[in-house]
PDB file of N, CA and C in Angstrom:
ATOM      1  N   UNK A   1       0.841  -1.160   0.000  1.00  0.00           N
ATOM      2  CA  UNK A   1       0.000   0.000   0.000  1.00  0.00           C
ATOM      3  C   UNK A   1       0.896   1.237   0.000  1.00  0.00           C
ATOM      4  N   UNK A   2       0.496   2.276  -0.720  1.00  0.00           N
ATOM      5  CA  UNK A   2       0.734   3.689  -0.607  1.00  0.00           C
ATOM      6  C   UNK A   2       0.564   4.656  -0.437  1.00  0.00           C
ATOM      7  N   UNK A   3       0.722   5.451   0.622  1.00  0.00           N
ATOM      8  CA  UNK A   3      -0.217   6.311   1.341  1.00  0.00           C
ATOM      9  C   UNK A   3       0.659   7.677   0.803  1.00  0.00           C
ATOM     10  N   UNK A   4      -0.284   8.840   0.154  1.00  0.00           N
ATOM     11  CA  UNK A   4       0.269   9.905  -0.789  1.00  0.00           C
ATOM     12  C   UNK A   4       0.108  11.356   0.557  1.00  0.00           C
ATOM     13  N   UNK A   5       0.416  11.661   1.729  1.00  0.00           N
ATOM     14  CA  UNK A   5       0.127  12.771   2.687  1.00  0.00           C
ATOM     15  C   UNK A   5       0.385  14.077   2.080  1.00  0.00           C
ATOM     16  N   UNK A   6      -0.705  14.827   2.486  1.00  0.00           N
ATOM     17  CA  UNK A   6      -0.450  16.251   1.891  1.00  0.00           C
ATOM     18  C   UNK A   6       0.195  17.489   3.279  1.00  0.00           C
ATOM     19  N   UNK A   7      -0.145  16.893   4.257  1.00  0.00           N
ATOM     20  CA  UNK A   7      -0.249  17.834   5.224  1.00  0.00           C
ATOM     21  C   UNK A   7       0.516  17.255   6.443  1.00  0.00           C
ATOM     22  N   UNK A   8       1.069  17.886   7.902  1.00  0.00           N
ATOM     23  CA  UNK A   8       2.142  17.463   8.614  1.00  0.00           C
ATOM     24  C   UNK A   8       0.860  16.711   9.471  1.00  0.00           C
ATOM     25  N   UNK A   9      -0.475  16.897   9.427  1.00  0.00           N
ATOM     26  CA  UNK A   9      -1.723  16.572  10.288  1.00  0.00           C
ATOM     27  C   UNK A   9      -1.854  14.984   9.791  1.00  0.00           C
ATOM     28  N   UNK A  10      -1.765  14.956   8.424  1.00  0.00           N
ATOM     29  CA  UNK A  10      -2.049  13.764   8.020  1.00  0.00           C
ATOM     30  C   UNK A  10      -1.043  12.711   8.171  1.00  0.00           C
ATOM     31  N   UNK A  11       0.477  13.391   8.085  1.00  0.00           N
ATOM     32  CA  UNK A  11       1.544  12.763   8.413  1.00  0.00           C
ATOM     33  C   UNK A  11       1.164  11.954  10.008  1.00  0.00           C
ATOM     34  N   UNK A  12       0.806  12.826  11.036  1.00  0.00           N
ATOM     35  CA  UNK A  12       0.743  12.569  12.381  1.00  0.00           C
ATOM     36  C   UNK A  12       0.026  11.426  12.724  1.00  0.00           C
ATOM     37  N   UNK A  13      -1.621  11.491  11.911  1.00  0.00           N
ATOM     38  CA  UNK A  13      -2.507  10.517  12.039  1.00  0.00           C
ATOM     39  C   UNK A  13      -1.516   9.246  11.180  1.00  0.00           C
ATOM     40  N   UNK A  14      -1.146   8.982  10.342  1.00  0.00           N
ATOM     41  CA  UNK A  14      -0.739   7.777   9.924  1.00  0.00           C
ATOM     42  C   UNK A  14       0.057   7.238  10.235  1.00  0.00           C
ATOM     43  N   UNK A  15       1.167   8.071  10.841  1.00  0.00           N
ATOM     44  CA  UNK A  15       1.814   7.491  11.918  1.00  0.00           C
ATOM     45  C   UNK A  15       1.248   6.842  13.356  1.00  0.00           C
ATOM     46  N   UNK A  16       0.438   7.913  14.031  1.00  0.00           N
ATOM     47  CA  UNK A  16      -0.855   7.033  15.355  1.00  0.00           C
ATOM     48  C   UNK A  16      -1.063   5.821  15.110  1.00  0.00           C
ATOM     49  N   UNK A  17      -1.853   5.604  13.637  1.00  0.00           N
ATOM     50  CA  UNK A  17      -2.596   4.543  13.234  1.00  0.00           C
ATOM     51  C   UNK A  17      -1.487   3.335  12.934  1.00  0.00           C
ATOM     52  N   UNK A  18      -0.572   3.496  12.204  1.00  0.00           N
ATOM     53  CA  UNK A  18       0.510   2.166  12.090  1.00  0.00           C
ATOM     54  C   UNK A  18       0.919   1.585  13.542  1.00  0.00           C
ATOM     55  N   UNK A  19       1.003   2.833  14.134  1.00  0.00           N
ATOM     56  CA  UNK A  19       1.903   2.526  15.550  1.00  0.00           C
ATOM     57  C   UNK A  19       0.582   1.749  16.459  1.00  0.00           C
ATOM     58  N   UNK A  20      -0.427   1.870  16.107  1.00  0.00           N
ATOM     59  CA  UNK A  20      -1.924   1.289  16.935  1.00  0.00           C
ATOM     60  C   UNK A  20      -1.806  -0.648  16.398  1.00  0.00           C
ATOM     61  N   UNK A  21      -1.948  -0.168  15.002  1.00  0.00           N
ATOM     62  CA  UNK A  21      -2.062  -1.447  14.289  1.00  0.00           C
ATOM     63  C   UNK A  21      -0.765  -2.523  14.022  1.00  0.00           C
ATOM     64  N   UNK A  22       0.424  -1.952  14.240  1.00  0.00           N
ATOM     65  CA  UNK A  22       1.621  -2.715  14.009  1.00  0.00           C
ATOM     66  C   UNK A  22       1.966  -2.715  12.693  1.00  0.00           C
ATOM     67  N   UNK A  23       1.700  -1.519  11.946  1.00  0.00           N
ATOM     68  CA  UNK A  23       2.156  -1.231  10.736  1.00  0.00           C
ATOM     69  C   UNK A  23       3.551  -0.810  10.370  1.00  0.00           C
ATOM     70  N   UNK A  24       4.344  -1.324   9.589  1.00  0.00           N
ATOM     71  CA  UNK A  24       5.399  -0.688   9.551  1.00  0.00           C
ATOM     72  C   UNK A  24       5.341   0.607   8.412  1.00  0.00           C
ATOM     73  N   UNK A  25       6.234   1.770   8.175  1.00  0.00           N
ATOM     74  CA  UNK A  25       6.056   2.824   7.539  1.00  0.00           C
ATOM     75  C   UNK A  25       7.176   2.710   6.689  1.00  0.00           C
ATOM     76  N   UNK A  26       7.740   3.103   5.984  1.00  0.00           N
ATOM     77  CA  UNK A  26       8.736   3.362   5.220  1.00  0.00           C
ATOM     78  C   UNK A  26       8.419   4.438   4.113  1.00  0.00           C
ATOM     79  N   UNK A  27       9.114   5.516   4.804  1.00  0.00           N
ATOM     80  CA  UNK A  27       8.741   7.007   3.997  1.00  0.00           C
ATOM     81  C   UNK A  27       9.905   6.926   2.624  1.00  0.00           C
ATOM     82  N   UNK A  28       8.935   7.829   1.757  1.00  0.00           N
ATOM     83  CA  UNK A  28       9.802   7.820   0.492  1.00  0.00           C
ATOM     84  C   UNK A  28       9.432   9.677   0.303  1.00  0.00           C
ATOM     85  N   UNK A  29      11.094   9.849  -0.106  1.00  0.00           N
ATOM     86  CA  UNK A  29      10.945  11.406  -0.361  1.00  0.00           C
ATOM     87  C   UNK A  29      11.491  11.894  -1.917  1.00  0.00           C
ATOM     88  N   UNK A  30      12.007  11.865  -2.349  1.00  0.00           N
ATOM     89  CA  UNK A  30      12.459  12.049  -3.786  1.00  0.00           C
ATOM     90  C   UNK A  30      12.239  11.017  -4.821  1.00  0.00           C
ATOM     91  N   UNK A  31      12.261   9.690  -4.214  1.00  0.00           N
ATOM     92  CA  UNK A  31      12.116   8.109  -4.718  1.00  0.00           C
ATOM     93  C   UNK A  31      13.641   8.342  -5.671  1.00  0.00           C
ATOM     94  N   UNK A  32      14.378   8.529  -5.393  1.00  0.00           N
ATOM     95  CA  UNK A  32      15.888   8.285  -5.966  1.00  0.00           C
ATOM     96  C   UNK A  32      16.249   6.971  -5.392  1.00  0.00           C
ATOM     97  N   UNK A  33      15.850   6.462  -4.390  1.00  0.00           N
ATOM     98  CA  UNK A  33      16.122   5.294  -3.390  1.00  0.00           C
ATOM     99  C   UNK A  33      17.604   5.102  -3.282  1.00  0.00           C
ATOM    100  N   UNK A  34      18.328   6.346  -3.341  1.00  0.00           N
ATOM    101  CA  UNK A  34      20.047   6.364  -3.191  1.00  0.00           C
ATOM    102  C   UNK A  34      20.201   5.941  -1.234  1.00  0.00           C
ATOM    103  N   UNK A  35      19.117   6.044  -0.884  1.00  0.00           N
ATOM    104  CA  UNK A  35      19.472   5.636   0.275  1.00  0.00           C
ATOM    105  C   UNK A  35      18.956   3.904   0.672  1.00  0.00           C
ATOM    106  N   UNK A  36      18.690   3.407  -0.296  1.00  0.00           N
ATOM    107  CA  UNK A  36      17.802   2.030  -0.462  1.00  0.00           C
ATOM    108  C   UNK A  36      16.996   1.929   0.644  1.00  0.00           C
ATOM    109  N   UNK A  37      16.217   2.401   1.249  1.00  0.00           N
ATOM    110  CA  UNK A  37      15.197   2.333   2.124  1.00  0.00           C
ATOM    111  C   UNK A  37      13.854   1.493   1.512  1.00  0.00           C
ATOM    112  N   UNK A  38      13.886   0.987   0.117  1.00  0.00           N
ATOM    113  CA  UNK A  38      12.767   0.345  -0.123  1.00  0.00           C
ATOM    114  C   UNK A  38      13.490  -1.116  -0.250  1.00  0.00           C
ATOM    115  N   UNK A  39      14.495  -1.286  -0.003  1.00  0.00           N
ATOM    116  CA  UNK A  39      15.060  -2.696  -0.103  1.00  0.00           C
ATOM    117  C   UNK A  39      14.560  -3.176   1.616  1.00  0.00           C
ATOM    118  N   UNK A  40      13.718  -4.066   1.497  1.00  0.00           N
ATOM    119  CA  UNK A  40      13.150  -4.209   2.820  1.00  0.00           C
ATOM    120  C   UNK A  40      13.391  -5.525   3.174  1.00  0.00           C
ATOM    121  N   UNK A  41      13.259  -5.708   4.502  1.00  0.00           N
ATOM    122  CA  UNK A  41      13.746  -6.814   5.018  1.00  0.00           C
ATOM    123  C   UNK A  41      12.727  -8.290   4.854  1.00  0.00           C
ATOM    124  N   UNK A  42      12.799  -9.422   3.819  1.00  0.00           N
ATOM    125  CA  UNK A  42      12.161 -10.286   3.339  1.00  0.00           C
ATOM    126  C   UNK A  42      11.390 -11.335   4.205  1.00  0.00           C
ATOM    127  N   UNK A  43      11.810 -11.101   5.630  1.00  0.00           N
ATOM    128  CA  UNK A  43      11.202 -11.486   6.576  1.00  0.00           C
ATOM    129  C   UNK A  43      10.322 -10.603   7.394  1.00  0.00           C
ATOM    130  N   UNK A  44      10.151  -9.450   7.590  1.00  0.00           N
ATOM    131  CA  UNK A  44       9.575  -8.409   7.690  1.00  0.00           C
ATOM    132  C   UNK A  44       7.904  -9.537   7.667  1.00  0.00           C
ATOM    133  N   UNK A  45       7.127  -9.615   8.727  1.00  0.00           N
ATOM    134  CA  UNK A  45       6.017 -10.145   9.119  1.00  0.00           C
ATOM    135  C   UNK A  45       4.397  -8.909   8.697  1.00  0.00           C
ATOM    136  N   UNK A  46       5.376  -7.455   9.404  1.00  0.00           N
ATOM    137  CA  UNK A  46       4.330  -6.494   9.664  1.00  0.00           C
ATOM    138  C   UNK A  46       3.318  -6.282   8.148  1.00  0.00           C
ATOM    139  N   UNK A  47       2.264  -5.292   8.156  1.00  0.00           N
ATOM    140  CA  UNK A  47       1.751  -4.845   6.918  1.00  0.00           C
ATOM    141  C   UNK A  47       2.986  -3.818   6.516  1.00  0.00           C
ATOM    142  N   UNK A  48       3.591  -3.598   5.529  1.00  0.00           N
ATOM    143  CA  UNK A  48       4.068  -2.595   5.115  1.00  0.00           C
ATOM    144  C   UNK A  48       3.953  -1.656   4.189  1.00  0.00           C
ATOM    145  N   UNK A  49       3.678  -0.558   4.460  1.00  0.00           N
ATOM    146  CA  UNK A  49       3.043   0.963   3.955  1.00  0.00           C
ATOM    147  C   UNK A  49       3.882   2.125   3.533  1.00  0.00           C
ATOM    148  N   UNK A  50       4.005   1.991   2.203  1.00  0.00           N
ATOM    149  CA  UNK A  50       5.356   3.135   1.993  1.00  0.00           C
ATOM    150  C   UNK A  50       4.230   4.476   1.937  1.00  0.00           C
ATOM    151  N   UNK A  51       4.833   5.521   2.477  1.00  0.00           N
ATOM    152  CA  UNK A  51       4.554   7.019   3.043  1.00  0.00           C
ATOM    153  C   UNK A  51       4.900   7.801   1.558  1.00  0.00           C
ATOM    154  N   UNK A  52       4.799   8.105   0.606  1.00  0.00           N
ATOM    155  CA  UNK A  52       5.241   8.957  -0.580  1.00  0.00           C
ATOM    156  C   UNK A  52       4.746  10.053  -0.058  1.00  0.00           C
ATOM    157  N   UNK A  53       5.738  10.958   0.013  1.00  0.00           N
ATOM    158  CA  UNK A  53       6.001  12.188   0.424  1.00  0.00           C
ATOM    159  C   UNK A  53       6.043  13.014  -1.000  1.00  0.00           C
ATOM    160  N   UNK A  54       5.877  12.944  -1.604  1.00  0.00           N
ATOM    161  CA  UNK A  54       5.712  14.008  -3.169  1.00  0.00           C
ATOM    162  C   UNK A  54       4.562  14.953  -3.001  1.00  0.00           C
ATOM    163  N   UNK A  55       4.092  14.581  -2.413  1.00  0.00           N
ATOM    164  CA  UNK A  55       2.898  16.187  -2.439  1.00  0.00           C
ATOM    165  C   UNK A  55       2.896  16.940  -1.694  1.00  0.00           C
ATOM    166  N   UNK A  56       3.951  16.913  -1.072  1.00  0.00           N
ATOM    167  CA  UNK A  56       4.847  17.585   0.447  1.00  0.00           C
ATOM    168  C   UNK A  56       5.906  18.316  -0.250  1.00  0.00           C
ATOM    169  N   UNK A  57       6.011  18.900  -1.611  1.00  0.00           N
ATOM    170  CA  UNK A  57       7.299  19.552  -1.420  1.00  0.00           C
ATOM    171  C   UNK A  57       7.285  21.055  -2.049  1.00  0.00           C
ATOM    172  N   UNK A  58       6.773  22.023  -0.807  1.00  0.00           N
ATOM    173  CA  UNK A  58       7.239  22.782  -0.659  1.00  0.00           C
ATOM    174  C   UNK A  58       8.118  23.665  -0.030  1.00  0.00           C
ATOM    175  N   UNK A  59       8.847  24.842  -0.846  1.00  0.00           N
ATOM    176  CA  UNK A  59       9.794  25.183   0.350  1.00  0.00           C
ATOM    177  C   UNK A  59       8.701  26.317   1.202  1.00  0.00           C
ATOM    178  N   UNK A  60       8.999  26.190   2.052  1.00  0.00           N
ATOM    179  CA  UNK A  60       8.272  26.283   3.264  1.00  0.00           C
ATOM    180  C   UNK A  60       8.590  28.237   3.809  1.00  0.00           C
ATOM    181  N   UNK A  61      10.094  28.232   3.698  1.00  0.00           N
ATOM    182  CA  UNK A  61      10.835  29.652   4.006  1.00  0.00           C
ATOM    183  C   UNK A  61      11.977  29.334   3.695  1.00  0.00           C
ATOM    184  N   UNK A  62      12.684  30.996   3.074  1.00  0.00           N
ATOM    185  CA  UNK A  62      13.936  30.883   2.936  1.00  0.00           C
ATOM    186  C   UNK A  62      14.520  32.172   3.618  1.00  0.00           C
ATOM    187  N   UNK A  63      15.362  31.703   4.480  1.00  0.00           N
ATOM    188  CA  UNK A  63      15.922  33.051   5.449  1.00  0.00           C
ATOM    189  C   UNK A  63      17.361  33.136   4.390  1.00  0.00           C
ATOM    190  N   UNK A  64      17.700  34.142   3.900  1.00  0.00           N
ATOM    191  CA  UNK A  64      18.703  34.872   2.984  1.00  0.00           C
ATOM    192  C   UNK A  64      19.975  35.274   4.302  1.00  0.00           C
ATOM    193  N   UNK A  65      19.188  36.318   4.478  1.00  0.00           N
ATOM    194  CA  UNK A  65      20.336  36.422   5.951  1.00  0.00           C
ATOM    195  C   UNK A  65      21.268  35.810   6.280  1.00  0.00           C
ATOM    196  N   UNK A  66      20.935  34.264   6.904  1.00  0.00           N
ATOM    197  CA  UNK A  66      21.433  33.085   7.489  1.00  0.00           C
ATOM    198  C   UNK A  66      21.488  31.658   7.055  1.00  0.00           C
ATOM    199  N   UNK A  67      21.641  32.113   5.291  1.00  0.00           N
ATOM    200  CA  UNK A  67      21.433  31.156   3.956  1.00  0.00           C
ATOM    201  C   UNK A  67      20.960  29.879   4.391  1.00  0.00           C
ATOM    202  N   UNK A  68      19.401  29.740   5.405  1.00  0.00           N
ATOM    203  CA  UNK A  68      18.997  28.857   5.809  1.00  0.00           C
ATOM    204  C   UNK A  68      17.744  28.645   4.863  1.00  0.00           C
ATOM    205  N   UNK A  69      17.195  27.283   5.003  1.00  0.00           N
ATOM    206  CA  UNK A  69      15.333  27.616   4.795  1.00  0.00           C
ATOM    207  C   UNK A  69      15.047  25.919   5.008  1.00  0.00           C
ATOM    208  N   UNK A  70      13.485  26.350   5.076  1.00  0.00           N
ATOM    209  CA  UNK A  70      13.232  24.856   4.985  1.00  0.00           C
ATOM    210  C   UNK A  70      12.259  24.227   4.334  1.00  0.00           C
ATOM    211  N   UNK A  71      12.191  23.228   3.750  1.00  0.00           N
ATOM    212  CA  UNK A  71      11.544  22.845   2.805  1.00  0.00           C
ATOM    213  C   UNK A  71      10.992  21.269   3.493  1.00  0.00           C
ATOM    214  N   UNK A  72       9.392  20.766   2.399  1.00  0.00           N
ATOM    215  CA  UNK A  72       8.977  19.937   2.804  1.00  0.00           C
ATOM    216  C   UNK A  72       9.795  18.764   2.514  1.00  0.00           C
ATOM    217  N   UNK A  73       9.082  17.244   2.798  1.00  0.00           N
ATOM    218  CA  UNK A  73      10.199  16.161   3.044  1.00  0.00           C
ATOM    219  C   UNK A  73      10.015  15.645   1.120  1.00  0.00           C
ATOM    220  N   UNK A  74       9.247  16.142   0.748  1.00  0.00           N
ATOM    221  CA  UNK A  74       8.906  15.361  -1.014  1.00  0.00           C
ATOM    222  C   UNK A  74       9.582  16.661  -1.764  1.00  0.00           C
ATOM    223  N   UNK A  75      10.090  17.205  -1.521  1.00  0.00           N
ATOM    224  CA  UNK A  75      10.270  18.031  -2.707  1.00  0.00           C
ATOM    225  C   UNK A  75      12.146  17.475  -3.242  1.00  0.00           C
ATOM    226  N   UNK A  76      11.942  17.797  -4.726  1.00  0.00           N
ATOM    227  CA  UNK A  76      13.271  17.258  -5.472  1.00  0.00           C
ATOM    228  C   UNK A  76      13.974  18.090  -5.539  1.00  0.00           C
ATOM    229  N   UNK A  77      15.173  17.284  -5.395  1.00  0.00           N
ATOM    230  CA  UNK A  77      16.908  18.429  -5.451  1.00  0.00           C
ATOM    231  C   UNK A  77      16.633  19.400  -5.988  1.00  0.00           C
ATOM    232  N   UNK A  78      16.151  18.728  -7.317  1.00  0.00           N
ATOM    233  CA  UNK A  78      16.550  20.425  -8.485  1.00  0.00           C
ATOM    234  C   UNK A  78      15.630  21.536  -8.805  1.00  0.00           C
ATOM    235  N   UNK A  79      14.411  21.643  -7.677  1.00  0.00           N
ATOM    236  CA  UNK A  79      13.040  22.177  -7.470  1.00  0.00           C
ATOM    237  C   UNK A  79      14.218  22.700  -6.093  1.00  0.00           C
ATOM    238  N   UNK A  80      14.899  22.317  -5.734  1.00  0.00           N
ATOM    239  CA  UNK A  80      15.454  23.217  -4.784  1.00  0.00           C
ATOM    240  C   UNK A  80      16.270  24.155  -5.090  1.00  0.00           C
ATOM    241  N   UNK A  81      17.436  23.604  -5.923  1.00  0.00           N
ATOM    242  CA  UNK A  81      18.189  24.636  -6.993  1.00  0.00           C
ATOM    243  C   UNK A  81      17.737  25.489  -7.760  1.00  0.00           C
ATOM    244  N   UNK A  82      16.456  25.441  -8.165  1.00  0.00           N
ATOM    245  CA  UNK A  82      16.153  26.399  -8.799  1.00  0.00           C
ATOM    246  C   UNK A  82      15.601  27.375  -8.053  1.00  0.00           C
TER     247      UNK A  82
END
């Protein structure tokens, strides 16, 4: 299953609910999978529910000042560079 969150509210509830039910989560944010987080463990019993974070990516603020900012967890590298 794939659960598409738009909001940090909806993030919260689906986290509650796995953690109620014994769901495991495995968030996906760019889907580059350079960090292989979808290579999952083949014994793994639980339901498992990847989190796609893509409709989460905005940048949020950019402080210039203190060449900081922050952006949501789905948004792509080069949507950042630009």
């Amino acid at each position: 299953m794939v659960l598409y969150p738009t909001t940090n509210e909806h993030v919260e509830k689906i986290v509650q609910l796995a953690e109620k039910h014994n769901v495991m989560l495995v968030p996906c944010g760019g889907n580059s999978n350079v960090t292989h987080s979808l290579m999952l463990d083949r014994r793994e019993k639980r339901m498992i529910v990847a989190l796609d974070m893509m409709r989460m990516n905005k940048i949020l603020y950019v402080d210039k000042r203190n060449m900081m900012m922050c952006a949501q967890a789905g948004i792509y590298g080069q949507d950042l560079e630009k």
